[in-house]
Each structure stands twice: as structure tokens, then as C-alpha cells.
PDB file of N, CA and C in Angstrom:
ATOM      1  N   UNK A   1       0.829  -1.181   0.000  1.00  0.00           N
ATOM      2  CA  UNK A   1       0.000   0.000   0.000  1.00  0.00           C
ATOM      3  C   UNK A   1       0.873   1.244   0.000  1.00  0.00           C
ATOM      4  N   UNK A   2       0.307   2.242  -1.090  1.00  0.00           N
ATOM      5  CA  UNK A   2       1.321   3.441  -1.013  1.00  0.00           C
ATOM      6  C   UNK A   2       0.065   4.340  -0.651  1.00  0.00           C
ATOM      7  N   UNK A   3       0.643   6.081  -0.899  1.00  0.00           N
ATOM      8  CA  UNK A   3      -0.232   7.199  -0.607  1.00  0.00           C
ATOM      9  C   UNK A   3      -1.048   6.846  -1.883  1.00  0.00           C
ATOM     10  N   UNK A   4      -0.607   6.838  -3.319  1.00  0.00           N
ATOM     11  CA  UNK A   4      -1.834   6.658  -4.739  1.00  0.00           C
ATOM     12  C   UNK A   4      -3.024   5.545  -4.606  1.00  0.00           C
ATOM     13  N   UNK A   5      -2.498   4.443  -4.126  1.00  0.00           N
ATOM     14  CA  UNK A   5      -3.620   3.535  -3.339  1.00  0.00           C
ATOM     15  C   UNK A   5      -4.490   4.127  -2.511  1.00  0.00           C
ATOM     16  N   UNK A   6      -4.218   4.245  -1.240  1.00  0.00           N
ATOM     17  CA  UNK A   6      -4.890   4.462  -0.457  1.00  0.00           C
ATOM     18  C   UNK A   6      -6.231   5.421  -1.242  1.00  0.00           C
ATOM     19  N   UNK A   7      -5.507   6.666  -1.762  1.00  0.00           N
ATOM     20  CA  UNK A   7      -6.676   7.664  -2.355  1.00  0.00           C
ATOM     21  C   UNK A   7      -7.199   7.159  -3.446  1.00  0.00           C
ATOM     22  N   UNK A   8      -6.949   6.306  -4.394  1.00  0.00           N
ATOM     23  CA  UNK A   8      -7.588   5.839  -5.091  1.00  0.00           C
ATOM     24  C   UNK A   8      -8.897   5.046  -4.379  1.00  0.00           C
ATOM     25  N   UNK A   9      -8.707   4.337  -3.108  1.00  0.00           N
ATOM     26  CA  UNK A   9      -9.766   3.487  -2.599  1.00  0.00           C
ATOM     27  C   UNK A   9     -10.688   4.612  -1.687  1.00  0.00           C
ATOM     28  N   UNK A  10     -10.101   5.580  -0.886  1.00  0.00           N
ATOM     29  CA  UNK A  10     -11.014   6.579  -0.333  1.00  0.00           C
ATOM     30  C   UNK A  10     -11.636   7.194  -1.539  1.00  0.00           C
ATOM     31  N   UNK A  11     -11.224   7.257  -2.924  1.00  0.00           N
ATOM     32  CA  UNK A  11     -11.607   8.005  -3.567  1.00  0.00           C
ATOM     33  C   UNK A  11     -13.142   7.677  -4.758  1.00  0.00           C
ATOM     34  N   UNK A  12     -13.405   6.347  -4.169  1.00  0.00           N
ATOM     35  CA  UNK A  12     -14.189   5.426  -5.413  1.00  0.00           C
ATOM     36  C   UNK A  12     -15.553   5.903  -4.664  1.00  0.00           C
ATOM     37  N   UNK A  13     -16.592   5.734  -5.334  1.00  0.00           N
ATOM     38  CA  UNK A  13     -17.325   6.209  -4.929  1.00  0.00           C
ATOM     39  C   UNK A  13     -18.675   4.780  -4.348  1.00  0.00           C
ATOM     40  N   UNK A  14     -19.076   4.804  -3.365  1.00  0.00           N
ATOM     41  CA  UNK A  14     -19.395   3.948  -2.976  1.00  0.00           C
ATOM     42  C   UNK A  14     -20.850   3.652  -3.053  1.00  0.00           C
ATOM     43  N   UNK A  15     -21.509   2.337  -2.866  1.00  0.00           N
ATOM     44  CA  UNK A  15     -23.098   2.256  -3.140  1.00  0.00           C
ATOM     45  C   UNK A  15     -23.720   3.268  -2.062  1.00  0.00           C
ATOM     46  N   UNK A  16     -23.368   2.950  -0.654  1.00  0.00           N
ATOM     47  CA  UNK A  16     -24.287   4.446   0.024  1.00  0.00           C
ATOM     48  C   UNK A  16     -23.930   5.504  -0.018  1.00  0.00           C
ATOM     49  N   UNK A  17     -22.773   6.075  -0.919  1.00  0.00           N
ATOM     50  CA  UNK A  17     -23.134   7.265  -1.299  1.00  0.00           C
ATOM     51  C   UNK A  17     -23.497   7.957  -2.621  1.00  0.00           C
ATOM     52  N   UNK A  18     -24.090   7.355  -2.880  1.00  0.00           N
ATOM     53  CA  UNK A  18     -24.423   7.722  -4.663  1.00  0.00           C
ATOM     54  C   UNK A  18     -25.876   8.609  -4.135  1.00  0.00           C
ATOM     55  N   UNK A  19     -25.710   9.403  -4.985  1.00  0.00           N
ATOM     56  CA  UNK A  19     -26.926  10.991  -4.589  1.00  0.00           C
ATOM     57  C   UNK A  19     -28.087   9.813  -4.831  1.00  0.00           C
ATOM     58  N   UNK A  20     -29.172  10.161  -4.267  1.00  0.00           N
ATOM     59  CA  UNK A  20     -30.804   9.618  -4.203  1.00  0.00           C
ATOM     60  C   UNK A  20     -31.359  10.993  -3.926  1.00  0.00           C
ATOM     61  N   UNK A  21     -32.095  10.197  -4.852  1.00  0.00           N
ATOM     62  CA  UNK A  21     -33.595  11.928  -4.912  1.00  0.00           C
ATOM     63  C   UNK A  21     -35.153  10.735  -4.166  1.00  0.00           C
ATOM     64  N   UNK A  22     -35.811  11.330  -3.297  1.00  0.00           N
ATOM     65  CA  UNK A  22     -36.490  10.568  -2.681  1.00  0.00           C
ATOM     66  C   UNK A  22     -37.873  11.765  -2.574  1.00  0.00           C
ATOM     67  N   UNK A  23     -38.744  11.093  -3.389  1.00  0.00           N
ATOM     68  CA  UNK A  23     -40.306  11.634  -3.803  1.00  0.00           C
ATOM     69  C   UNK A  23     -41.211  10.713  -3.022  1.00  0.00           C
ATOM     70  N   UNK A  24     -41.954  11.615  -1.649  1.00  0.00           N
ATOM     71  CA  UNK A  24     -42.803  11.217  -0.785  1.00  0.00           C
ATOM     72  C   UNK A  24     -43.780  10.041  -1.766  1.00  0.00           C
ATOM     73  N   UNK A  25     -44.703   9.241  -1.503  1.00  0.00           N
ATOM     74  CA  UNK A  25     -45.244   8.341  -2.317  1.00  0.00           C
ATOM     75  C   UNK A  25     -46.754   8.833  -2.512  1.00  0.00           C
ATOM     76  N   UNK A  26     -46.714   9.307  -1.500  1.00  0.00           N
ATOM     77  CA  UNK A  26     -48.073  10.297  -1.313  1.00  0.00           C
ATOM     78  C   UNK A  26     -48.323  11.379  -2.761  1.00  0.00           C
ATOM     79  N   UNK A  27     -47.355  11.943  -3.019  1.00  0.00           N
ATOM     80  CA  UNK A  27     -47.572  12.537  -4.290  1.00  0.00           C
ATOM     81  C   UNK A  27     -47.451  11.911  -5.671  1.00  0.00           C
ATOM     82  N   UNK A  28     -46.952  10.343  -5.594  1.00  0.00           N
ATOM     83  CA  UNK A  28     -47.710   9.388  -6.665  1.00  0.00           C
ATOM     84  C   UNK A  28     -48.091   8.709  -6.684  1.00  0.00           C
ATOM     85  N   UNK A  29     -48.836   8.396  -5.556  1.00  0.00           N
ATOM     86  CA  UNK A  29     -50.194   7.349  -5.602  1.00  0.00           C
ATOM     87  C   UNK A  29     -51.368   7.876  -6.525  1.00  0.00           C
ATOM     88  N   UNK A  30     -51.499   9.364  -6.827  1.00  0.00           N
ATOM     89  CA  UNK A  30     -52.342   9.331  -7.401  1.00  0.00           C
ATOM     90  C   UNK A  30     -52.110   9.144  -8.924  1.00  0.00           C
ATOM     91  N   UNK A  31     -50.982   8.882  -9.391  1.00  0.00           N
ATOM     92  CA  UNK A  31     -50.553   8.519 -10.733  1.00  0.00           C
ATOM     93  C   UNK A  31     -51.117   6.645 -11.234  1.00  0.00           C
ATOM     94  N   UNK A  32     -51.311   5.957 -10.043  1.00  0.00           N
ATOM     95  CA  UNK A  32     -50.979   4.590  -9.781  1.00  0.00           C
ATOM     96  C   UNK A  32     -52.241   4.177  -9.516  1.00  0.00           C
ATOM     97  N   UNK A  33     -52.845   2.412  -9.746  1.00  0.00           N
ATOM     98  CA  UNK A  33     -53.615   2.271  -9.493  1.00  0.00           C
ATOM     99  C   UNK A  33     -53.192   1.294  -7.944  1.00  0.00           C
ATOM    100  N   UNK A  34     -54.030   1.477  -7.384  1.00  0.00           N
ATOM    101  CA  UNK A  34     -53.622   1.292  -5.724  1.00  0.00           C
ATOM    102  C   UNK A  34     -53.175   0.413  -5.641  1.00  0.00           C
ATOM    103  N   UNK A  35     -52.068  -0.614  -4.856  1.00  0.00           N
ATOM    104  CA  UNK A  35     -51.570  -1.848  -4.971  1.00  0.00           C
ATOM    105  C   UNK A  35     -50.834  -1.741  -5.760  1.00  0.00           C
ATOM    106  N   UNK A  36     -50.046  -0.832  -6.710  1.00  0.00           N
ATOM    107  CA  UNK A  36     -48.731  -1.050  -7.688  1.00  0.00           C
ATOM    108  C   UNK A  36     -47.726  -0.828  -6.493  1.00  0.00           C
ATOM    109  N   UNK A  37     -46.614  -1.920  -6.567  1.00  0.00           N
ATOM    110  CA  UNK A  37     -45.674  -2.180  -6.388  1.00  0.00           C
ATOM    111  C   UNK A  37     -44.333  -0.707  -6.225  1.00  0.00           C
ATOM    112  N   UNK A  38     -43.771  -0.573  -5.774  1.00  0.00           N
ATOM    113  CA  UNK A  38     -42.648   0.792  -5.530  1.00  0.00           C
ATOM    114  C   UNK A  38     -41.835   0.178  -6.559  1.00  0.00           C
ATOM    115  N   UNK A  39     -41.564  -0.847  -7.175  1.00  0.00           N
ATOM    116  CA  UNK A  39     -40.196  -0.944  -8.302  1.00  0.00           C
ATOM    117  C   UNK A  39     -41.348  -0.711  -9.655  1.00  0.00           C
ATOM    118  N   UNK A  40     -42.913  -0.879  -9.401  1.00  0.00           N
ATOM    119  CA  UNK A  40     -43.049  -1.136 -10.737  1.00  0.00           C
ATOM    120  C   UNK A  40     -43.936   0.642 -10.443  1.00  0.00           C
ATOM    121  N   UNK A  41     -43.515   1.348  -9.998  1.00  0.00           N
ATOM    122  CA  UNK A  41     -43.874   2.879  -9.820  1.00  0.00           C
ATOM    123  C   UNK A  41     -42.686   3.456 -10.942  1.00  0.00           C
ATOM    124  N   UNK A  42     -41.600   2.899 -10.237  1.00  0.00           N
ATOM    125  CA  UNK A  42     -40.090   3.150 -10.348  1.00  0.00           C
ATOM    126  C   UNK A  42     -40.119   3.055 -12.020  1.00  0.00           C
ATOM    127  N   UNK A  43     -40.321   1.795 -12.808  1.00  0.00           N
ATOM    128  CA  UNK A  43     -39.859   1.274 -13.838  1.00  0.00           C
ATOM    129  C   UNK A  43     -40.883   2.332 -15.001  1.00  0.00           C
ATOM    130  N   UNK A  44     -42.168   2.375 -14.297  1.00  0.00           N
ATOM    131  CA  UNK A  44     -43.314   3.412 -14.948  1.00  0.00           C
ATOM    132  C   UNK A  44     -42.916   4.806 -15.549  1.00  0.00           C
ATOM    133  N   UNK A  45     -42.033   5.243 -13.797  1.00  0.00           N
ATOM    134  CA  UNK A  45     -41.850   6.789 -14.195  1.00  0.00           C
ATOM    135  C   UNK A  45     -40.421   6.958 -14.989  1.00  0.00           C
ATOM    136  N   UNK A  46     -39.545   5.869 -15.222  1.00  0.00           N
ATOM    137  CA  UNK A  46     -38.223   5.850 -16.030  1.00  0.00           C
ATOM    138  C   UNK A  46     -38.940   5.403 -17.401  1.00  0.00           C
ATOM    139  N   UNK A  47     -39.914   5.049 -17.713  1.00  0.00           N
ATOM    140  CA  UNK A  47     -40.026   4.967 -19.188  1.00  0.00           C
ATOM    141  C   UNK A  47     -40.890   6.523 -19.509  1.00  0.00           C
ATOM    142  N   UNK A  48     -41.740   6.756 -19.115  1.00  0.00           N
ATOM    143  CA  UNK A  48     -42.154   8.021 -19.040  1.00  0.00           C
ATOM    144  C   UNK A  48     -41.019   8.677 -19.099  1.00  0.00           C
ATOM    145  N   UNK A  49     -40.551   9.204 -18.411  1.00  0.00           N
ATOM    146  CA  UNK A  49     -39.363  10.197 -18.699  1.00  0.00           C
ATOM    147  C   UNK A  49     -38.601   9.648 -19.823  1.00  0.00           C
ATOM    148  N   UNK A  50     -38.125   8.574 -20.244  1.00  0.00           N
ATOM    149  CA  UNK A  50     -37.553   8.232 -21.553  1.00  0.00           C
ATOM    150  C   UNK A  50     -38.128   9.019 -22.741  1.00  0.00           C
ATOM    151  N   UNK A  51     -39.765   8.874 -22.456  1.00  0.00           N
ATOM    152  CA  UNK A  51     -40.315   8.912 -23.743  1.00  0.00           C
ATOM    153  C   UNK A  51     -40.474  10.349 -23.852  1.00  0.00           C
ATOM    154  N   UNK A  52     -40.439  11.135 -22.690  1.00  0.00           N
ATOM    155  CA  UNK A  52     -40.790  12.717 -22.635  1.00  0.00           C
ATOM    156  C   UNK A  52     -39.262  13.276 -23.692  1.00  0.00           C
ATOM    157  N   UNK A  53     -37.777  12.768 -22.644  1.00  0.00           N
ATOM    158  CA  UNK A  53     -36.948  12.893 -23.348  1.00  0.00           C
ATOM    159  C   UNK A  53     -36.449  13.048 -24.707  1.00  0.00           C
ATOM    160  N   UNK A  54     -37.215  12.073 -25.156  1.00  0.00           N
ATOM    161  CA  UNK A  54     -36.892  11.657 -26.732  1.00  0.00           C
ATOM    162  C   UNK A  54     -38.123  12.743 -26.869  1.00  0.00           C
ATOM    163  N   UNK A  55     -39.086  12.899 -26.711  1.00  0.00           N
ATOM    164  CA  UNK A  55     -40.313  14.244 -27.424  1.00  0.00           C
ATOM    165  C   UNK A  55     -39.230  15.249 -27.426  1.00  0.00           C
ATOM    166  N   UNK A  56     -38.839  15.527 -26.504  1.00  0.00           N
ATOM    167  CA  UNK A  56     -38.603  16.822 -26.876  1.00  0.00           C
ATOM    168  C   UNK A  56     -36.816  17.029 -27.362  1.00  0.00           C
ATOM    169  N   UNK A  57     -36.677  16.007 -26.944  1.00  0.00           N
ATOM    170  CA  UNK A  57     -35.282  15.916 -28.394  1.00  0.00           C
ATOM    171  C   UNK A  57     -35.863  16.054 -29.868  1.00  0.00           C
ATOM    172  N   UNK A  58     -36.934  15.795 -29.915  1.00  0.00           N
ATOM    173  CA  UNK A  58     -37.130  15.632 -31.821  1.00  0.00           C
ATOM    174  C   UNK A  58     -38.059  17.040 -31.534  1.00  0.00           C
ATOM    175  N   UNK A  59     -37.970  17.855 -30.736  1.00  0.00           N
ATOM    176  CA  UNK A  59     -38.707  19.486 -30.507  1.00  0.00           C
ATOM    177  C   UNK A  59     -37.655  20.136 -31.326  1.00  0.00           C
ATOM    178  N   UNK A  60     -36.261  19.661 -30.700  1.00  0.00           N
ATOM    179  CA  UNK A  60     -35.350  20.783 -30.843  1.00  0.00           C
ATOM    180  C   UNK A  60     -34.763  20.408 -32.268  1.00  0.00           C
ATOM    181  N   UNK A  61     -34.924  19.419 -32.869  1.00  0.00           N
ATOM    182  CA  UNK A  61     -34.653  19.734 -34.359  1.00  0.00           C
ATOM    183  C   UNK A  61     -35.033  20.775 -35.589  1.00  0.00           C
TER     184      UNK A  61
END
């Protein structure tokens, strides 16, 4: 182990600290029909935003 090691391993970035954005559920239950699942909320609002993405990429052409 030298000093470039060491900071290379303090320096990696680790699973609990990777930024999380955390949206009360209360403000999308009403998107959901009651009983959906939190991963399949999750998987809903990442294709949605995919598809918003790509709209308005083909805006700016």
C-alpha cells in the first residue's frame, strides 16, 4: 500500500453514497392504481421520462 492507493480506494465512490432523490409516495399514488408495487412505480416513471426525453429531443430539431 502506497499514498496513490490508499486515495484511489477513499476516492471510489461507494453504493451508500451515490446521490438519491427521494419523492414522498403520497404525491404518486395518485398517478398509480392502488396496490402497484414501488419498483413497478419506479420502472413506470423511467419509461415516461424516456419517452418525454426523446419528445422533446425531436422538438429541438
Amino acid at each position: 500500500m502506497n499514498e496513490d492507493v490508499l486515495l484511489s480506494i477513499m476516492s471510489e465512490e461507494k453504493p451508500n453514497q451515490v446521490e438519491q432523490w427521494k419523492i414522498p409516495k403520497n404525491r404518486l399514488e395518485k398517478y398509480f392504481p392502488s396496490g402497484t408495487t414501488q419498483q413497478k412505480m419506479e420502472e413506470t416513471i423511467i419509461k415516461a421520462l424516456e419517452l418525454y426525453r426523446k419528445r422533446e429531443k425531436s422538438r429541438e430539431r
